[in-house]
N, C-alpha and C. Protein backbone atom coordinates (compact mmCIF):
# COMPACT_ATOMS: atom_id res chain seq x y z
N UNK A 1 0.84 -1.18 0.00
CA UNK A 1 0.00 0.00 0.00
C UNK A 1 0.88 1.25 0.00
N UNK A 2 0.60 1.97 -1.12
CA UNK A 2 1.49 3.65 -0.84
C UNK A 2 1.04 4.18 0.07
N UNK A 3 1.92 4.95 0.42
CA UNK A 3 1.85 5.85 1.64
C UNK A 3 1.56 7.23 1.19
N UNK A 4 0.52 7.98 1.98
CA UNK A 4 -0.23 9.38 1.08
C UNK A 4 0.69 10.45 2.29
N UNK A 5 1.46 11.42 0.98
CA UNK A 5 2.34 12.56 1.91
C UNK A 5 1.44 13.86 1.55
N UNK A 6 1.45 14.90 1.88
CA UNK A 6 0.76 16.19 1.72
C UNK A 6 2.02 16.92 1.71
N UNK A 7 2.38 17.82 0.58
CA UNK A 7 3.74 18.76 0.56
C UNK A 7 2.88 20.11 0.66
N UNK A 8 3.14 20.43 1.75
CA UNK A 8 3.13 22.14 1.59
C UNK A 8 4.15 23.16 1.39
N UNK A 9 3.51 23.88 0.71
CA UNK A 9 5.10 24.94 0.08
C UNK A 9 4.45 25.79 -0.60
N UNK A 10 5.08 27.03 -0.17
CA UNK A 10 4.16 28.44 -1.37
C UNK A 10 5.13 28.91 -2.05
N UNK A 11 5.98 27.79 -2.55
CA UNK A 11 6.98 27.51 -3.56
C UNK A 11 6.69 26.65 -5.15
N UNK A 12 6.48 27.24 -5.86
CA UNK A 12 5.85 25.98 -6.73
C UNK A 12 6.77 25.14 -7.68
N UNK A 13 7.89 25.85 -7.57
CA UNK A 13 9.34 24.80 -8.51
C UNK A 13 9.70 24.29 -7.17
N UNK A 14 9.74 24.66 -6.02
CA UNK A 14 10.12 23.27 -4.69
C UNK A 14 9.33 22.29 -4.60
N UNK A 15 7.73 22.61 -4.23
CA UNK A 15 7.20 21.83 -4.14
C UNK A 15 6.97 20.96 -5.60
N UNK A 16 6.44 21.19 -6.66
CA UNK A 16 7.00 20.50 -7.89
C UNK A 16 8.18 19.25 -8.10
N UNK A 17 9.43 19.94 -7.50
CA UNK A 17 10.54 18.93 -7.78
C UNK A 17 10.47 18.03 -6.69
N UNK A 18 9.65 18.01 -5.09
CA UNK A 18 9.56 17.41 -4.06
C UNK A 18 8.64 16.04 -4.30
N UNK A 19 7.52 16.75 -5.49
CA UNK A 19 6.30 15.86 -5.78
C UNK A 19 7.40 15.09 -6.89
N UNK A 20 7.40 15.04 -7.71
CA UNK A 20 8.40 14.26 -8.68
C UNK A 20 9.18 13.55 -8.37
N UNK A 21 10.13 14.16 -7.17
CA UNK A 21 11.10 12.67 -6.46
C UNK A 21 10.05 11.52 -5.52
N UNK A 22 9.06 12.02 -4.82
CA UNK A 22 8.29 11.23 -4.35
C UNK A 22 7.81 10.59 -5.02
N UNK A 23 7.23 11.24 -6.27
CA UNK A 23 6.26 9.67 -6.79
C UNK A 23 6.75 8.72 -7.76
N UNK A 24 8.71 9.22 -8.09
CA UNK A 24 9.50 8.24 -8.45
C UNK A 24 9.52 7.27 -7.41
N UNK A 25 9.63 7.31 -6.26
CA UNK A 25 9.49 6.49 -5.33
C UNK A 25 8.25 5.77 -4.91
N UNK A 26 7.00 6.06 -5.80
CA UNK A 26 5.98 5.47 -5.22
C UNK A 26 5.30 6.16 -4.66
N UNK A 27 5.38 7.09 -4.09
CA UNK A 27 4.80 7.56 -3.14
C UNK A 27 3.10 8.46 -3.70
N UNK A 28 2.78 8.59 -2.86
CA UNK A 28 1.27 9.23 -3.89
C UNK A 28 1.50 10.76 -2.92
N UNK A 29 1.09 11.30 -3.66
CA UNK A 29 1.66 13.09 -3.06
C UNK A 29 0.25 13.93 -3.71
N UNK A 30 -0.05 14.84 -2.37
CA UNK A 30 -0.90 15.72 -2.42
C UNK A 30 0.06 17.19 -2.59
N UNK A 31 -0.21 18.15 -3.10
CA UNK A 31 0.36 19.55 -2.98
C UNK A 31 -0.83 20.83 -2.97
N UNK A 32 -0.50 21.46 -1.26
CA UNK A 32 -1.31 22.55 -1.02
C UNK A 32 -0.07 23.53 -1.26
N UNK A 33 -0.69 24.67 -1.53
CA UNK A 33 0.37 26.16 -1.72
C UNK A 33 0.21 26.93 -0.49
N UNK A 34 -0.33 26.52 0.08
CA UNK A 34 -0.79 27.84 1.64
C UNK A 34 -1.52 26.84 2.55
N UNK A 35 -1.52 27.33 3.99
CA UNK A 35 -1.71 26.80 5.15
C UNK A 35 -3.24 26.48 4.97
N UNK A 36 -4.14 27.33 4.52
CA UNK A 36 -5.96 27.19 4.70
C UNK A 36 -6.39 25.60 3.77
N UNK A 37 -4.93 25.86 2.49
CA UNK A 37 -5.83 24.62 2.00
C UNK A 37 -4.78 23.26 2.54
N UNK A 38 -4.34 23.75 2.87
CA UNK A 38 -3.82 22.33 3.79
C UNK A 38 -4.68 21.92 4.72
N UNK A 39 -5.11 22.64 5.35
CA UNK A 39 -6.20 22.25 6.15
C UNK A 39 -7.14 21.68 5.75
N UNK A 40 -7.70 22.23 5.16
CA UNK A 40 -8.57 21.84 4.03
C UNK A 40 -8.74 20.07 3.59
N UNK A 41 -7.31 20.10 2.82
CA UNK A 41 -7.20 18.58 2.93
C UNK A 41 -7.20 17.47 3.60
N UNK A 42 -6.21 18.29 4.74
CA UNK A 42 -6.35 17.26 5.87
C UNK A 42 -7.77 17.36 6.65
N UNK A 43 -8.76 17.67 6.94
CA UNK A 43 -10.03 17.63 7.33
C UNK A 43 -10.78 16.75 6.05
N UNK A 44 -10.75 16.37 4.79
CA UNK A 44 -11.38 15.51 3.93
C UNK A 44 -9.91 14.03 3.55
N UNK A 45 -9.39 14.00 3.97
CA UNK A 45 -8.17 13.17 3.63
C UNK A 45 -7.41 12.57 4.33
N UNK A 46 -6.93 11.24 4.39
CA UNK A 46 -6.14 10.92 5.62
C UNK A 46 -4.80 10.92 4.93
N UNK A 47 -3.94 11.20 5.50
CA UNK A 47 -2.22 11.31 5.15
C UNK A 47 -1.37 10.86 6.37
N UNK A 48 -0.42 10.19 5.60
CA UNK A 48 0.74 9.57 6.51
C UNK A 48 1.74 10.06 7.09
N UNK A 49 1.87 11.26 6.16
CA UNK A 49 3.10 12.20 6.70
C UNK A 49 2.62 13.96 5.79
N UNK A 50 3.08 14.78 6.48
CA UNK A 50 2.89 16.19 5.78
C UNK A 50 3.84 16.91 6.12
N UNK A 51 4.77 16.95 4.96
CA UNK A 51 6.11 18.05 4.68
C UNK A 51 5.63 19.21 4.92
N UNK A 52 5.66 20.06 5.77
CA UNK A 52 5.14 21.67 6.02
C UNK A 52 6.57 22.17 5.80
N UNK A 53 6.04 23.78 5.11
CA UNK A 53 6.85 24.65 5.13
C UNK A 53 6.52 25.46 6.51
N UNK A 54 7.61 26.33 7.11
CA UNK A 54 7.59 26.65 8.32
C UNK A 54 6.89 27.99 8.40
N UNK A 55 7.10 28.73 6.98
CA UNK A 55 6.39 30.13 6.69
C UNK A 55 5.86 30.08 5.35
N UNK A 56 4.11 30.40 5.34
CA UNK A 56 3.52 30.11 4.36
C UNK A 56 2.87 31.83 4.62
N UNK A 57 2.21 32.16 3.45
CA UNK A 57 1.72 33.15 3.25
C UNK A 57 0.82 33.49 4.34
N UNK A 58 -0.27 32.46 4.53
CA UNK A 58 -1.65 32.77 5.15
C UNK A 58 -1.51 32.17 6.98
N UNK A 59 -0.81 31.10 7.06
CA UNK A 59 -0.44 30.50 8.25
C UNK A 59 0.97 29.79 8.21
N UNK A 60 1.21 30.01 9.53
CA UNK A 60 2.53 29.10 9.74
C UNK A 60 2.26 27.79 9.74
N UNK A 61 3.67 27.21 9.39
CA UNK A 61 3.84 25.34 9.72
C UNK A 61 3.39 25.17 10.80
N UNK A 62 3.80 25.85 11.97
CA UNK A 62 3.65 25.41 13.15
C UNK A 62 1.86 25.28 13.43
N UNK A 63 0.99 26.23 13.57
CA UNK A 63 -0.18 26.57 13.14
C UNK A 63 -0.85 24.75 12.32
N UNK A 64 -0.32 24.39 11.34
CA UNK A 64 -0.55 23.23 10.64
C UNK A 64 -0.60 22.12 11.91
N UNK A 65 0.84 21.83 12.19
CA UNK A 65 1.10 21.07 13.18
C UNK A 65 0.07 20.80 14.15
N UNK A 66 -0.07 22.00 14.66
CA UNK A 66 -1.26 21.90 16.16
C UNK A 66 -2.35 21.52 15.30
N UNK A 67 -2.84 22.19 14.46
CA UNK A 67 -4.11 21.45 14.01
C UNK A 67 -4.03 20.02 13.95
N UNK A 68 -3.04 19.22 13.10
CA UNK A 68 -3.22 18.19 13.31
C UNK A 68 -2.83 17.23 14.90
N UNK A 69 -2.19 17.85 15.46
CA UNK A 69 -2.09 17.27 16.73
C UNK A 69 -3.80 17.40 17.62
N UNK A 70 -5.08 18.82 17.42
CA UNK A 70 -5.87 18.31 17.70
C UNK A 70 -6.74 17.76 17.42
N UNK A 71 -6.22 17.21 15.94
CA UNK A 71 -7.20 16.49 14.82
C UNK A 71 -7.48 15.20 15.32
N UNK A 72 -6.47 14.82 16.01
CA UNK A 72 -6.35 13.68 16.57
C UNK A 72 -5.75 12.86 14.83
N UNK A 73 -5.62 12.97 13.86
CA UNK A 73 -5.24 12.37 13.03
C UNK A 73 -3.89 11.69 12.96
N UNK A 74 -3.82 10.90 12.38
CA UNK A 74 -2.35 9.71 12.15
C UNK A 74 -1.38 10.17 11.66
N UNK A 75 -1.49 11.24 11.31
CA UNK A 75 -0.35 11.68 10.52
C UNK A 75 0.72 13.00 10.94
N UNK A 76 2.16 12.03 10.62
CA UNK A 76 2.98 12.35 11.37
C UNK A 76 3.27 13.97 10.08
N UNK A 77 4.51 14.60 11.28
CA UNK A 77 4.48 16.35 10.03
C UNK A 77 6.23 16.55 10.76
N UNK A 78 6.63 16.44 9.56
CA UNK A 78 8.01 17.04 9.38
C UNK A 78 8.05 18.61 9.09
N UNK A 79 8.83 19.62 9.46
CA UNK A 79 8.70 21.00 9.27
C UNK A 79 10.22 21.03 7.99
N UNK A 80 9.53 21.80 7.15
CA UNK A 80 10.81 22.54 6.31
C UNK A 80 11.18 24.23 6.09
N UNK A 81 12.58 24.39 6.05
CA UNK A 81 12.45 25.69 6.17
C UNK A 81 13.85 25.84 5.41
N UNK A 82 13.37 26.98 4.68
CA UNK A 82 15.29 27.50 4.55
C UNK A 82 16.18 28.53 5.55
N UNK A 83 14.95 28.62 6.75
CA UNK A 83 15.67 29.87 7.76
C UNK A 83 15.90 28.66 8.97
N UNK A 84 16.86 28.77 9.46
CA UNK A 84 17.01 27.75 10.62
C UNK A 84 17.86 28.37 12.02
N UNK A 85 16.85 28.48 12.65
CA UNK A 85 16.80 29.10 14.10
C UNK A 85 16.20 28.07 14.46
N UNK A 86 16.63 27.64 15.82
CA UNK A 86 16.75 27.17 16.92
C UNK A 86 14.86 27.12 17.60
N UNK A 87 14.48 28.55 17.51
CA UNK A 87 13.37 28.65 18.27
C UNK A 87 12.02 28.18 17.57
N UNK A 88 12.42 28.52 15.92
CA UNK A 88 11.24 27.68 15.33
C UNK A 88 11.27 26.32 15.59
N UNK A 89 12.65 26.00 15.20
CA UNK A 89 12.61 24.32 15.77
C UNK A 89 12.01 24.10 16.83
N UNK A 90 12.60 24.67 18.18
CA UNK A 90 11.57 24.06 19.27
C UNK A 90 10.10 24.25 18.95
N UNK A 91 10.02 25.42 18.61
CA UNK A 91 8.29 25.49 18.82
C UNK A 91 7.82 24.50 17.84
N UNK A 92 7.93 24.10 16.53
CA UNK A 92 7.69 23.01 15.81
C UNK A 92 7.52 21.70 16.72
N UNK A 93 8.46 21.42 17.01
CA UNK A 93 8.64 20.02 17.83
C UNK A 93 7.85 20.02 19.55
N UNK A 94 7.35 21.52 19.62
CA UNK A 94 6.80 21.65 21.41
C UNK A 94 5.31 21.14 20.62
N UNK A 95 4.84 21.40 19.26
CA UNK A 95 3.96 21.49 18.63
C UNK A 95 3.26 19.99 18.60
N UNK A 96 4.85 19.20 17.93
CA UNK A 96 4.19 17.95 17.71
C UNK A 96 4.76 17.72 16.45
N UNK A 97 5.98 18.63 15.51
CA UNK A 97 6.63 17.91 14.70
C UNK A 97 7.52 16.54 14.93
N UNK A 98 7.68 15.93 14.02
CA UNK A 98 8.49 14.64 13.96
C UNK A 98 10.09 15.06 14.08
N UNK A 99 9.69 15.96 13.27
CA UNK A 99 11.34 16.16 13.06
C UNK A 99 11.52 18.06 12.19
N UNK A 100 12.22 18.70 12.00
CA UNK A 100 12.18 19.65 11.53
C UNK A 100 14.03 20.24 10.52
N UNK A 101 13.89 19.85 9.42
CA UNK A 101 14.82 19.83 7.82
C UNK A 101 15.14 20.76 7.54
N UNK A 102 16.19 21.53 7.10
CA UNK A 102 16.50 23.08 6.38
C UNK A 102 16.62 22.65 5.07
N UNK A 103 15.51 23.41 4.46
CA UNK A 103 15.62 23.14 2.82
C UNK A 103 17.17 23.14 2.06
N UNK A 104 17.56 22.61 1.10
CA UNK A 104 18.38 22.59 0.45
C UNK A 104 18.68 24.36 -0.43
């Protein structure tokens, strides 16, 4: 069974090249551009994992995170960012990230 990821990114050549290596791998990949329709999805959709970006136009990653932590939903959320401070990390992970990546 593939495993369903949700990429968020209000990047559309990142998220693009993120979806492409994933579904060389199999993987089945959703892509929201902003925090509302991530939500969005995840309230009609179940997902296994959700790549958040840490700063999106309309809401933060972190913001994402808690929602799904009181979604009660299964799905685990890695944070991505190309700014990497210390304090987003914690707050990501006080949140309920898995883990938190500095974009390439």
């Amino acid at each position: 069974m593939k495993s369903n990821i949700l990429l968020v990114d209000d990047e559309p050549r990142f998220i693009d090249s993120l979806h492409n290596i994933l579904q060389h791998f199999d993987y089945n990949c959703t892509k929201a551009l902003n925090g509302t329709e991530a939500i969005k999805l995840l309230k009609t959709n179940q997902f296994d994992l959700a790549l958040l970006d840490v700063e999106l136009p309309d809401l933060s990653g972190c913001d994402i995170v808690k929602f799904i932590q009181t979604s009660k939903t299964r799905t685990a959320s890695i944070m991505l960012t190309g700014i990497n401070t210390v304090e987003t990390a914690v707050t990501a992970m006080k949140y309920g990230a898995y883990d938190f990546l500095r974009k390439p």
